[in-house]
Protein backbone atom coordinates (compact mmCIF):
# COMPACT_ATOMS: atom_id res chain seq x y z
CA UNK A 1 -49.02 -7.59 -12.76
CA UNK A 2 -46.62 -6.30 -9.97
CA UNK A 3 -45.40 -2.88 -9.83
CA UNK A 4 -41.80 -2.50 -10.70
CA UNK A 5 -39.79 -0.96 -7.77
CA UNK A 6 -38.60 2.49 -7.18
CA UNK A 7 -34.59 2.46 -7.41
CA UNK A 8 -33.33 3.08 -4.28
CA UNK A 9 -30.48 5.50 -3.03
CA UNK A 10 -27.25 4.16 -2.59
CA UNK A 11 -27.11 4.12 1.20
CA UNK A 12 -23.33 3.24 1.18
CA UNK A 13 -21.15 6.46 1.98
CA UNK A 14 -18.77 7.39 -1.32
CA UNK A 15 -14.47 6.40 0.09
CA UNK A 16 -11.86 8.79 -1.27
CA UNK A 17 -8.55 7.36 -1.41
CA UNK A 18 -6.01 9.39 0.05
CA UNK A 19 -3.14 10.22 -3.14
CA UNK A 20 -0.39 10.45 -0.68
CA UNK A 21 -1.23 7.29 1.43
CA UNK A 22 -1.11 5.28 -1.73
CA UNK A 23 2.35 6.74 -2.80
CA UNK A 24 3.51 5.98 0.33
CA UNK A 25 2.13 1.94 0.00
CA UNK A 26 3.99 2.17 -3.42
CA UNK A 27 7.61 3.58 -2.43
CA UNK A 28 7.51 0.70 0.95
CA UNK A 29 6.54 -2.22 -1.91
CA UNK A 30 9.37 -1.00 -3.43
CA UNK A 31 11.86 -0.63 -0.74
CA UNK A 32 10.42 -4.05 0.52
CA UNK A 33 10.57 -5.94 -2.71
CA UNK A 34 14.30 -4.72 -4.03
CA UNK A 35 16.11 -4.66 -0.89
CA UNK A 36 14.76 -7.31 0.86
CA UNK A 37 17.85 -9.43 2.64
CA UNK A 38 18.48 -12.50 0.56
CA UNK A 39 15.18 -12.45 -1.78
CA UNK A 40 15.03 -8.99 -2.66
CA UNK A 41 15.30 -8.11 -7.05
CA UNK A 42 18.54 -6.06 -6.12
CA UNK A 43 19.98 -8.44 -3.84
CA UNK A 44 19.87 -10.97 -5.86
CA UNK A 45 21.69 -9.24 -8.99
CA UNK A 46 24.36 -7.18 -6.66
CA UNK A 47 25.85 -6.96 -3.84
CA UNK A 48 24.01 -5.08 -1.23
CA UNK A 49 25.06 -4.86 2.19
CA UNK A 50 22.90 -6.23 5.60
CA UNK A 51 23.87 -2.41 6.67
CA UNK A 52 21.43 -1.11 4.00
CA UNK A 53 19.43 -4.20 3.81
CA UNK A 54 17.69 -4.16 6.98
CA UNK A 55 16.94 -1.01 7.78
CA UNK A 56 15.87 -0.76 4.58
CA UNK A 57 13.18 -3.64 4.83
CA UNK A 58 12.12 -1.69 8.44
CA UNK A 59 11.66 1.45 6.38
CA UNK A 60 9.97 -0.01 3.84
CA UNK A 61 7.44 -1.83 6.62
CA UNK A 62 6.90 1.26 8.48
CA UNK A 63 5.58 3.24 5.23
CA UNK A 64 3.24 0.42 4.37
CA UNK A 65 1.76 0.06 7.96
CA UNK A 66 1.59 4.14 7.85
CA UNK A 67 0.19 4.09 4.18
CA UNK A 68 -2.44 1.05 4.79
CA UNK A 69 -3.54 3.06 8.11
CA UNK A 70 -5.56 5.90 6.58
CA UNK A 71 -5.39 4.92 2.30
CA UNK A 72 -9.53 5.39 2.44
CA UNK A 73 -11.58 7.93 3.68
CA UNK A 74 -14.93 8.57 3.77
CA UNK A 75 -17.04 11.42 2.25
């Protein structure tokens, strides 16, 4: 009969994810999803202005790009 194999060490380096990275993914969903111009949840139930509309949708884009950038380290 064949020898059972030795288990091996995990060779794959343990991520940490980054707490404020991911708040910061969370708050530019939200910005993103409420305020969006013409689709957003708030836009569609009130009236929101384009003023606060768009640069709230850039806002909201920059945090995500900023959050997604460095959300996992490694250890």
């Amino acid at each position: 009969m064949a020898k059972a194999k030795k288990e091996e060490n995990n060779s794959k380096p343990r991520v940490k994810v980054s707490f404020f990275k991911a708040f910061l993914i969370l708050i530019g969903a939200d910005l993103v999803l409420l305020l969006a111009p013409g689709v957003g949840l708030l836009n569609s139930a009130f009236y929101i202005g384009e003023m606060i509309s768009w640069p709230a949708l850039v806002i909201g884009l920059a945090l995500l790009a900023f959050g997604f950038n460095g959300v996992f380290r490694k250890m």
